[in-house]
Protein backbone atom coordinates (compact mmCIF):
# COMPACT_ATOMS: atom_id res chain seq x y z
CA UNK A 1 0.00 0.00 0.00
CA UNK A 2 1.00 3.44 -0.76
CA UNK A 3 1.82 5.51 2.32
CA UNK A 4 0.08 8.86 1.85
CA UNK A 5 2.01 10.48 3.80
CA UNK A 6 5.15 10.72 1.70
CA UNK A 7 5.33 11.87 -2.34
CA UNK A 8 8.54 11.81 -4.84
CA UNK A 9 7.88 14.35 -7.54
CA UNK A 10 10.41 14.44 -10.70
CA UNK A 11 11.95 17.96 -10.52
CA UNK A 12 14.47 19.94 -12.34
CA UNK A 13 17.54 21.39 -10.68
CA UNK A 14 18.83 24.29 -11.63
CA UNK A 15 21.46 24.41 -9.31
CA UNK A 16 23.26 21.12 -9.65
CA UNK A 17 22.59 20.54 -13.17
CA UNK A 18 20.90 17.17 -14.43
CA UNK A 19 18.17 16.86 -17.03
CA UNK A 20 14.84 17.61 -17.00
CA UNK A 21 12.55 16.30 -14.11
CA UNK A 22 16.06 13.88 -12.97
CA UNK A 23 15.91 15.53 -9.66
CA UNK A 24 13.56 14.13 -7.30
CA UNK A 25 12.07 15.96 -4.66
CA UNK A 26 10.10 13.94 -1.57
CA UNK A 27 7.94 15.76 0.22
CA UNK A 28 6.97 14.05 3.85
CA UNK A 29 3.16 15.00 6.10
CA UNK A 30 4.96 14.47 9.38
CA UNK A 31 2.71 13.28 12.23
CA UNK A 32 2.22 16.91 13.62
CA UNK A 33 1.15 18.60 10.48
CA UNK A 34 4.26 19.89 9.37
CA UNK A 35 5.27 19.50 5.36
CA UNK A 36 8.83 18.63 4.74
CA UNK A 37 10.42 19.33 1.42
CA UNK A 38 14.08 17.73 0.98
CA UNK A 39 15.65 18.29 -2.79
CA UNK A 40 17.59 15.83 -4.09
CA UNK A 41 16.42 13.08 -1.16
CA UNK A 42 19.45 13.11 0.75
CA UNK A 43 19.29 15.53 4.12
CA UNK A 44 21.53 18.34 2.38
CA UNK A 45 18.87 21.17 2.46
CA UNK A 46 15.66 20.51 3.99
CA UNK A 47 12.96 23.21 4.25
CA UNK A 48 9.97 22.57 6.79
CA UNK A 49 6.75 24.25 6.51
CA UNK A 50 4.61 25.28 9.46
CA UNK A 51 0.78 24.79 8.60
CA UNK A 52 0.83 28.73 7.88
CA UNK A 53 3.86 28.26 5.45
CA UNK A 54 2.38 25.08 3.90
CA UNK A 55 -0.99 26.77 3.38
CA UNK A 56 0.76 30.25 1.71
CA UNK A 57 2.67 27.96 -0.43
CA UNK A 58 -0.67 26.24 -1.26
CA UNK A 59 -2.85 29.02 -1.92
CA UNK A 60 0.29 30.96 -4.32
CA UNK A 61 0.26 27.65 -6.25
CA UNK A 62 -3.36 27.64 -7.33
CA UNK A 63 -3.21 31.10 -8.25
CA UNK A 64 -0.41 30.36 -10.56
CA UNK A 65 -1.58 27.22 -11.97
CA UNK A 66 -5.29 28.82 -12.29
């Protein structure tokens, strides 16, 4: 079963180089609400979004994406 808690989207770095989409970024639902995004899926910069944060990023994405 799929845990639905944790996602791996195909990304594109623009840092580190790569092709398109061959940089995967997982993004985790910890148990106390928080959203964790880690590039690259090793530790090496991981941001951590606060329910506020998560829901900012959330709404600014669906008024890009219409």
């Amino acid at each position: 079963m799929k845990n639905s808690s944790r996602r791996t989207i195909p990304v594109t770095c623009t840092t580190h180089g790569g092709g398109r989409n061959f940089c995967n970024l997982l993004m985790t639902k910890e148990s106390d609400g928080t959203i964790v995004l880690d590039p690259h899926v090793d530790n090496s910069c991981v941001l951590r979004l606060d329910y506020v944060a998560a829901t900012a990023v959330f709404d600014t994405l669906g008024q890009w994406l219409g």
